[in-house]
Protein backbone atom coordinates (compact mmCIF):
# COMPACT_ATOMS: atom_id res chain seq x y z
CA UNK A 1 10.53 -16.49 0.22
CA UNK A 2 12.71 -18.32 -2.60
CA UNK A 3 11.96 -16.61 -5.65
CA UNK A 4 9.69 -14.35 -7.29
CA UNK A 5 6.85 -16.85 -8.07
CA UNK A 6 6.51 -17.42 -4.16
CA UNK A 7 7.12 -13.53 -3.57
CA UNK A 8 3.80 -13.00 -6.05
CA UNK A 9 1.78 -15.38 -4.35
CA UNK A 10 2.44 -14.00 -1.08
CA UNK A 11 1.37 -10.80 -2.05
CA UNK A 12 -1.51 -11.69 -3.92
CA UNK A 13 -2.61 -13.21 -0.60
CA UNK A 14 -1.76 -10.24 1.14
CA UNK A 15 -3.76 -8.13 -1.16
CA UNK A 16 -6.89 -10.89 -0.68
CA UNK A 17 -6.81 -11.05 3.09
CA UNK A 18 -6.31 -7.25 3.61
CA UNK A 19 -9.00 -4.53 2.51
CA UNK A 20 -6.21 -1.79 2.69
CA UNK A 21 -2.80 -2.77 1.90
CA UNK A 22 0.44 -0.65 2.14
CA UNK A 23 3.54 -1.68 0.68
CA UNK A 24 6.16 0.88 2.64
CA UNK A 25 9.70 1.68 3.77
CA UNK A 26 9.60 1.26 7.38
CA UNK A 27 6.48 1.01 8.99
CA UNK A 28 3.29 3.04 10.00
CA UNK A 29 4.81 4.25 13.21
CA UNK A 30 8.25 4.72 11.86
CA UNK A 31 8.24 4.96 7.92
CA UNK A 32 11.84 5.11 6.66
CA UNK A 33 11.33 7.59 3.58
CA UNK A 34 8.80 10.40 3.13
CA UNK A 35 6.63 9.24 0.78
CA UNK A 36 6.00 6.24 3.08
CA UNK A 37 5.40 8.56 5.66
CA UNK A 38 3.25 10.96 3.24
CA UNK A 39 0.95 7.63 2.56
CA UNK A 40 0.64 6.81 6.36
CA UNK A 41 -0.40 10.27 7.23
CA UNK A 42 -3.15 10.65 4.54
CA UNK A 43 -4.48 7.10 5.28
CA UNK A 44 -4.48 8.19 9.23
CA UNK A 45 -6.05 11.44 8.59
CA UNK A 46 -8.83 9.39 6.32
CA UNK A 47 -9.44 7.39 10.20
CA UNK A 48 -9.18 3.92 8.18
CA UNK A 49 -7.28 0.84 9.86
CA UNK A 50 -4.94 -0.41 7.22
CA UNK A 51 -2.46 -3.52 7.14
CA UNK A 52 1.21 -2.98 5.68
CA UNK A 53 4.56 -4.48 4.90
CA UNK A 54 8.01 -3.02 5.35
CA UNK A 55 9.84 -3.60 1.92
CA UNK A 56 12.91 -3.20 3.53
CA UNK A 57 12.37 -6.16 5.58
CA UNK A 58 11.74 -7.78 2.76
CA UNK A 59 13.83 -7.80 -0.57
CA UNK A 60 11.83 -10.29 -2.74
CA UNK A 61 8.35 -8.67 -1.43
CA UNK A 62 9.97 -4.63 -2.76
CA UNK A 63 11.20 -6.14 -5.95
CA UNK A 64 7.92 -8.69 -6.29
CA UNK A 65 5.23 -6.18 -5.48
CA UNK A 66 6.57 -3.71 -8.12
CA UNK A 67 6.20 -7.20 -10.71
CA UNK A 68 3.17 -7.34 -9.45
CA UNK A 69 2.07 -3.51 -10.12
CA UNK A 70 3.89 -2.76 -12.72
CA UNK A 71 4.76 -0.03 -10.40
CA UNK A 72 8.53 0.99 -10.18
CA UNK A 73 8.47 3.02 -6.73
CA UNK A 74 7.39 2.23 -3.16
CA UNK A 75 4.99 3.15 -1.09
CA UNK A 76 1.92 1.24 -3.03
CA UNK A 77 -1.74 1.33 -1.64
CA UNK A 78 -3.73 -1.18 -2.53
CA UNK A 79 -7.80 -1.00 -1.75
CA UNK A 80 -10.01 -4.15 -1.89
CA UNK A 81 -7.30 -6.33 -4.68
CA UNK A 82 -6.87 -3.04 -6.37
CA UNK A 83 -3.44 -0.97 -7.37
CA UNK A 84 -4.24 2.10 -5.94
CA UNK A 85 -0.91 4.26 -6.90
CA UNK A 86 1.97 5.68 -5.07
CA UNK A 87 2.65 8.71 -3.34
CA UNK A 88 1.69 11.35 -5.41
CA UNK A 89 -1.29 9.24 -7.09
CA UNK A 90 -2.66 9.04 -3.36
CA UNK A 91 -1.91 12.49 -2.44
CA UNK A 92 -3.90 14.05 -5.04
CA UNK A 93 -6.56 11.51 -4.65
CA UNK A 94 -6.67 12.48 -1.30
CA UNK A 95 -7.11 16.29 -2.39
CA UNK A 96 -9.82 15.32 -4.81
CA UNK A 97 -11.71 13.93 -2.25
CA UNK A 98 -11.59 10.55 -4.27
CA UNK A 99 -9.67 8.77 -1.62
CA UNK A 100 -12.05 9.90 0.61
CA UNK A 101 -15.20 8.45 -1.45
CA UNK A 102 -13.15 4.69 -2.09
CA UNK A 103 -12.37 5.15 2.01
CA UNK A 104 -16.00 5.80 2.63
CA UNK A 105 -17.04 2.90 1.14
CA UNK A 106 -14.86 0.54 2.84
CA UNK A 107 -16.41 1.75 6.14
CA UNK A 108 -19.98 1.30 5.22
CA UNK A 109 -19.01 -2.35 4.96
């Protein structure tokens, strides 16, 4: 990745090619901060397969995907093309039972 316009393309593709997206520290079996982790756990609890990226990894992908939001903080969940939120936009979403409902969807598909 050489610059930011490649860095938004990639993750436009990413957010094309995957239903359920995760931008996080670390990964799903070891996230690196606790709001990746928080994100990971509600998404496993939901039962729904989900792709991700480790931002760490990845410098031009952290600062690009927050571009790309408009987001300033990682983790971001994205759900069929669209910005989701963040930690504590999922969490309560995930209270609501709204999360849930979006989730649901996906698996009638």
């Amino acid at each position: 990745i050489e610059n930011d316009d490649e860095a938004l393309k990639m993750i436009q593709e990413h957010i094309d090619s995957n239903k359920i997206m995760l931008y996080m520290k670390g990964n799903p079996s070891q996230p690196m901060c606790g709001f990746s982790a928080r994100v990971v756990q509600i998404l496993q609890n939901e039962g729904i397969d989900f792709s991700s990226v480790n931002v760490l990894d990845y410098p031009q992908i952290r600062e690009g995907v927050k571009k790309f939001s408009e987001w300033p903080t990682i983790p971001q969940l994205y759900i069929n093309g669209e910005f989701i939120g963040g930690c504590d936009i999922v969490t309560s979403m995930h209270e609501s039972g709204e999360l849930a409902e979006i989730l649901g969807e996906e698996k009638k598909e």
